[in-house]
PDB file of N, CA and C in Angstrom:
ATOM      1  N   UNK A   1     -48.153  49.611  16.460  1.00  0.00           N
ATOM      2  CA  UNK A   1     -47.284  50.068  17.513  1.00  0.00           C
ATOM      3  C   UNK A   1     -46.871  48.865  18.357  1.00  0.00           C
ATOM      4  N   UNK A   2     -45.434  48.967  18.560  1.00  0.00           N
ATOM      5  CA  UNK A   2     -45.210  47.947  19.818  1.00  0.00           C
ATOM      6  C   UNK A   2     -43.575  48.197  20.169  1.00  0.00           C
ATOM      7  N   UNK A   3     -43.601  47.398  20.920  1.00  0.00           N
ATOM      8  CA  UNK A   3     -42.806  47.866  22.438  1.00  0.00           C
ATOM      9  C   UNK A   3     -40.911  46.776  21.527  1.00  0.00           C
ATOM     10  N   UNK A   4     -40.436  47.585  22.071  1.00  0.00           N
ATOM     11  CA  UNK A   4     -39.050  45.988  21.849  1.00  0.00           C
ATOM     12  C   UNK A   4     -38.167  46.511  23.532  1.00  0.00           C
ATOM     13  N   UNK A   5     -37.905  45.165  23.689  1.00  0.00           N
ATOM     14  CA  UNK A   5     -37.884  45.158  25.304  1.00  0.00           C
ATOM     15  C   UNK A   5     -36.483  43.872  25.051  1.00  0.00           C
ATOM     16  N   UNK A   6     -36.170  44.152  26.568  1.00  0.00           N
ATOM     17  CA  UNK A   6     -34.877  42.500  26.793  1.00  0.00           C
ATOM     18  C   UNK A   6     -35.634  41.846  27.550  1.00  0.00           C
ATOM     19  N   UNK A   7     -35.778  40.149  27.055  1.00  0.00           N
ATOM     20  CA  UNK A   7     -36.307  39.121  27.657  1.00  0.00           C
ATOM     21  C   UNK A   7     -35.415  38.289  27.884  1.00  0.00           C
ATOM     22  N   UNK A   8     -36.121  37.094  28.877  1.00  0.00           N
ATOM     23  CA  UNK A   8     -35.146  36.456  29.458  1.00  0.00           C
ATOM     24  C   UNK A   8     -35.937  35.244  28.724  1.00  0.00           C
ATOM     25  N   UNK A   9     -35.384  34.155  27.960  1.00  0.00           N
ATOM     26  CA  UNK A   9     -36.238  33.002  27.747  1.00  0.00           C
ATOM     27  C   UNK A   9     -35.777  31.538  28.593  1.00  0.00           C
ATOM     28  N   UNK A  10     -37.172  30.893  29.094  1.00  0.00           N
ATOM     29  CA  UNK A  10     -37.150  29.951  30.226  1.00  0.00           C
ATOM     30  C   UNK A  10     -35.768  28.937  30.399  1.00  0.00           C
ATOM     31  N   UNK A  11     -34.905  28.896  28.911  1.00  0.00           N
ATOM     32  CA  UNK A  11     -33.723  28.348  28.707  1.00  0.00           C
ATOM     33  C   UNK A  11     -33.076  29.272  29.166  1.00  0.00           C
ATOM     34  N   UNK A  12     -33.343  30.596  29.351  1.00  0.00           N
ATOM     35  CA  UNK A  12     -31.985  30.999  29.959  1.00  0.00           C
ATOM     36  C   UNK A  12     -31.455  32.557  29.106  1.00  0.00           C
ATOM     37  N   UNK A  13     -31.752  31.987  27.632  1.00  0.00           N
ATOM     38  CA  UNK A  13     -31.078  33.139  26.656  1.00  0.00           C
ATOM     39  C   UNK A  13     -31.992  34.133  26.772  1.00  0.00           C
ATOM     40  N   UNK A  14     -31.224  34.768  26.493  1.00  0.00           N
ATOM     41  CA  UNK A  14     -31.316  36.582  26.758  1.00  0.00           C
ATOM     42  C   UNK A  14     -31.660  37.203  25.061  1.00  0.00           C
ATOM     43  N   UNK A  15     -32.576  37.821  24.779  1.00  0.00           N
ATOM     44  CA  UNK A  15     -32.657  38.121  24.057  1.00  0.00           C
ATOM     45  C   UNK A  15     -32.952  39.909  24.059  1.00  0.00           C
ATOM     46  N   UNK A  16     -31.923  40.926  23.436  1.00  0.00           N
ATOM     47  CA  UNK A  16     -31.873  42.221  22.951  1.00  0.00           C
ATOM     48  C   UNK A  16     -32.900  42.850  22.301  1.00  0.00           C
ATOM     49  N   UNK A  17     -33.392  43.802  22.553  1.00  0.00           N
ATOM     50  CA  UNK A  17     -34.600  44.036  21.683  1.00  0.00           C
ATOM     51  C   UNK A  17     -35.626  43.458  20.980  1.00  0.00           C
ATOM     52  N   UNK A  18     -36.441  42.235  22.036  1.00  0.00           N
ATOM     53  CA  UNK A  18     -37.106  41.642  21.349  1.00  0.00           C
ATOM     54  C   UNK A  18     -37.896  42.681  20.894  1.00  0.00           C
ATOM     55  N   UNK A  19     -39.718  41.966  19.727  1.00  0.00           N
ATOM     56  CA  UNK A  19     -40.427  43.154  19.433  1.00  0.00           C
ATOM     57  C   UNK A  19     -41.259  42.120  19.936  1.00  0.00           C
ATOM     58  N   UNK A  20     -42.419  43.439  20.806  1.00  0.00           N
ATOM     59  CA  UNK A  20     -43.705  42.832  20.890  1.00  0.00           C
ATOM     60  C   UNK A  20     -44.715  43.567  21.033  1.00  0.00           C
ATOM     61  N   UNK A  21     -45.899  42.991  20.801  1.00  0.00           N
ATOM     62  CA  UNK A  21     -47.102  43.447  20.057  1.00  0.00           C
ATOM     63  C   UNK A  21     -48.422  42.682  20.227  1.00  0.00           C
ATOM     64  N   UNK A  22     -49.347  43.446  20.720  1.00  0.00           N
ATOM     65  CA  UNK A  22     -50.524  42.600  20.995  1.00  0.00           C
ATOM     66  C   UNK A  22     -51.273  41.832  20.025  1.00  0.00           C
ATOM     67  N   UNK A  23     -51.342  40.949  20.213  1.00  0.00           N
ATOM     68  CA  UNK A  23     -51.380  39.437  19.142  1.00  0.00           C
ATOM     69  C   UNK A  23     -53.059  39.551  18.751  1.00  0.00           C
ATOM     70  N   UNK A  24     -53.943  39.500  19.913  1.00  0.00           N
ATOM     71  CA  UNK A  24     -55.310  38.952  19.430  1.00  0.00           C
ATOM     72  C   UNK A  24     -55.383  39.435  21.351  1.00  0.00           C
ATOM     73  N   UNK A  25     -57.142  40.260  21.006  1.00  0.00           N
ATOM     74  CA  UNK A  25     -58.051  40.343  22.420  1.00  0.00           C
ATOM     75  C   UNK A  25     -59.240  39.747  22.390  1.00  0.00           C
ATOM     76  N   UNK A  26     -59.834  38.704  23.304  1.00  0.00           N
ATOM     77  CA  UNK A  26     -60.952  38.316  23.135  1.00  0.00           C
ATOM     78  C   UNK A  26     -61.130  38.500  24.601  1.00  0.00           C
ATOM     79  N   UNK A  27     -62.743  38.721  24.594  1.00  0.00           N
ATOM     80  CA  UNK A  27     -63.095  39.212  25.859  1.00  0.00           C
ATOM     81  C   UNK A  27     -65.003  39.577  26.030  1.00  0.00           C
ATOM     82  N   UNK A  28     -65.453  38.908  27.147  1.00  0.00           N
ATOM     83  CA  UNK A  28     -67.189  39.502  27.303  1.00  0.00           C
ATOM     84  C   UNK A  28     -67.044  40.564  28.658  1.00  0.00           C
ATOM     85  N   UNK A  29     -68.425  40.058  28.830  1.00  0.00           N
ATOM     86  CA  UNK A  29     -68.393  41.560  29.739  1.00  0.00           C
ATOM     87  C   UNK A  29     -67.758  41.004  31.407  1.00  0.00           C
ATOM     88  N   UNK A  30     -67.096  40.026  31.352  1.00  0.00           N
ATOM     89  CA  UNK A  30     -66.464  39.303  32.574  1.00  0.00           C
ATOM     90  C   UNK A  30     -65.439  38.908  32.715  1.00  0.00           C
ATOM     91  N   UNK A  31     -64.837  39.306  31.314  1.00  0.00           N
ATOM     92  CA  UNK A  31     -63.318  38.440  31.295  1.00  0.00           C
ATOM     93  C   UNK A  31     -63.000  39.049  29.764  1.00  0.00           C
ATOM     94  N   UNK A  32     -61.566  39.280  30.058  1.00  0.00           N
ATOM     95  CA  UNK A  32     -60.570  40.233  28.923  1.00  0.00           C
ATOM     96  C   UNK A  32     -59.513  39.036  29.200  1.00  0.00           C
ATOM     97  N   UNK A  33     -58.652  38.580  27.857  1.00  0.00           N
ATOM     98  CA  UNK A  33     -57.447  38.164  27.627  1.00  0.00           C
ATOM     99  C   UNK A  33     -56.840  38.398  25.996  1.00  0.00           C
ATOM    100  N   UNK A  34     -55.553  39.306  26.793  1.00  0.00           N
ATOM    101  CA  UNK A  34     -54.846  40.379  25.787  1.00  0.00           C
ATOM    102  C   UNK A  34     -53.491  38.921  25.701  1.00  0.00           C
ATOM    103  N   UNK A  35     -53.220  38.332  23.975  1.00  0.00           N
ATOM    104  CA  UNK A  35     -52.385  37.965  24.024  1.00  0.00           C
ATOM    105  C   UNK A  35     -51.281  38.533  22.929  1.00  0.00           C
ATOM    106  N   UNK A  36     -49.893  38.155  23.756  1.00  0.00           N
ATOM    107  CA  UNK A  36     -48.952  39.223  23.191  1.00  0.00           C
ATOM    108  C   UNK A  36     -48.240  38.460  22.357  1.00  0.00           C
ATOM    109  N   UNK A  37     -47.696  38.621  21.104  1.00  0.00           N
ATOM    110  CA  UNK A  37     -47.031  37.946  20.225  1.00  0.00           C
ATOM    111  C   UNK A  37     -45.693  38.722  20.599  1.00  0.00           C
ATOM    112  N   UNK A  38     -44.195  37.619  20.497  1.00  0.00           N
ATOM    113  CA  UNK A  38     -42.771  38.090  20.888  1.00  0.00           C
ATOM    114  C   UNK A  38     -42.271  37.582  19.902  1.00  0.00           C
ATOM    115  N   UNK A  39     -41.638  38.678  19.169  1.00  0.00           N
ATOM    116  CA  UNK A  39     -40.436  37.992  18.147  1.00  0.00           C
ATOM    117  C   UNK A  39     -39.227  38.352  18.397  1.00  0.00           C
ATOM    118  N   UNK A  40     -38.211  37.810  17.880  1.00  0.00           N
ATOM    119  CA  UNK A  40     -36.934  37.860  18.242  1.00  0.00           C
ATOM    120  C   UNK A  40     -35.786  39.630  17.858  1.00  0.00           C
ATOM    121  N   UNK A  41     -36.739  40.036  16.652  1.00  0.00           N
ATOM    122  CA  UNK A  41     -36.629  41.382  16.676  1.00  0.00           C
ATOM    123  C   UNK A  41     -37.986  41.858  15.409  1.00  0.00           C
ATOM    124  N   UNK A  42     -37.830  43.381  15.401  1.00  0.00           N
ATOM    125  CA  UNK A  42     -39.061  43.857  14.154  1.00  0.00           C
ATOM    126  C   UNK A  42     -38.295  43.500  13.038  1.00  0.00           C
ATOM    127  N   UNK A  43     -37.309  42.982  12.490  1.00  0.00           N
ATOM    128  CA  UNK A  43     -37.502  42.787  11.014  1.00  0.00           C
ATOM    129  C   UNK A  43     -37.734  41.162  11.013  1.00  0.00           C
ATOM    130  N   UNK A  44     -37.701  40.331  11.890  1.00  0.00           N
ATOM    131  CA  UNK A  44     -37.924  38.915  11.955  1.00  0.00           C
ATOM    132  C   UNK A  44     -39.828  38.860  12.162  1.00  0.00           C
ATOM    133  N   UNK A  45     -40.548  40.227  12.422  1.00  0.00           N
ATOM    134  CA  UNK A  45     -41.841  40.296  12.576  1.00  0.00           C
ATOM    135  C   UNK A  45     -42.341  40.828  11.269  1.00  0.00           C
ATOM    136  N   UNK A  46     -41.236  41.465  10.332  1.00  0.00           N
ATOM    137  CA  UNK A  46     -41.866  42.219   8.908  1.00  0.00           C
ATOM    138  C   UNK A  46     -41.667  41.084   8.003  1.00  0.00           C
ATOM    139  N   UNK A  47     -40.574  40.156   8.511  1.00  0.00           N
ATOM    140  CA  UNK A  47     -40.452  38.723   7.592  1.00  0.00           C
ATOM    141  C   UNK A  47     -42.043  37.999   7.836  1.00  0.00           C
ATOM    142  N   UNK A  48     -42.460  37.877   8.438  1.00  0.00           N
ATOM    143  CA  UNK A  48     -43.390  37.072   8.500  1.00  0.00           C
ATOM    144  C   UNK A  48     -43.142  35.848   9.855  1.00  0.00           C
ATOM    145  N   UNK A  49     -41.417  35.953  10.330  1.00  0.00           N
ATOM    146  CA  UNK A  49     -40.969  34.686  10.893  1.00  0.00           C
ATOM    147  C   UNK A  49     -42.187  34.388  12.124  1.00  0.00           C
ATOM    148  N   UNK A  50     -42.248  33.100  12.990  1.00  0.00           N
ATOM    149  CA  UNK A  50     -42.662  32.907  14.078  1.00  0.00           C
ATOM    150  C   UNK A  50     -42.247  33.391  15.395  1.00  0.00           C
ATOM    151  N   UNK A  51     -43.311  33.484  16.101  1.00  0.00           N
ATOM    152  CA  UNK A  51     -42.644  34.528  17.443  1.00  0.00           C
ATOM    153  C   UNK A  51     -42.415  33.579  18.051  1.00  0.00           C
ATOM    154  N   UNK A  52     -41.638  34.264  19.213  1.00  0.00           N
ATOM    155  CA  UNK A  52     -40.624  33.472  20.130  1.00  0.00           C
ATOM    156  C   UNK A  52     -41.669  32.788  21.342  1.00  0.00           C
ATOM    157  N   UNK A  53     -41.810  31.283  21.995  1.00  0.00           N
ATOM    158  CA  UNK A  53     -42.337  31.061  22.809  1.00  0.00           C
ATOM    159  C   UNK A  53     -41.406  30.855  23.809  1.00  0.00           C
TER     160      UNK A  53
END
């Protein structure tokens, strides 16, 4: 499951329906960090391509 949303990237471009999706959670009993993988859309995420930083 995951979300496709409009982002703004730090250059500026605008991107339409990115897809994103929780990447990897690591976490003890003091500290949780949920990281989110962004690709440019879901069939650039069924390719295999790299997500967007």
């Amino acid at each position: 499951m995951a979300l496709q949303i409009k982002i703004e990237l730090s250059s500026g471009i605008l991107i339409e329906d990115a897809y994103c999706r929780i990447g990897s959670v690591v976490g003890n009993k003091n500290n949780i960090t949920i990281m989110v993988d962004t690709f440019m859309n879901r069939e650039k995420c069924s390719e295999g391509k790299s997500i967007v930083q």
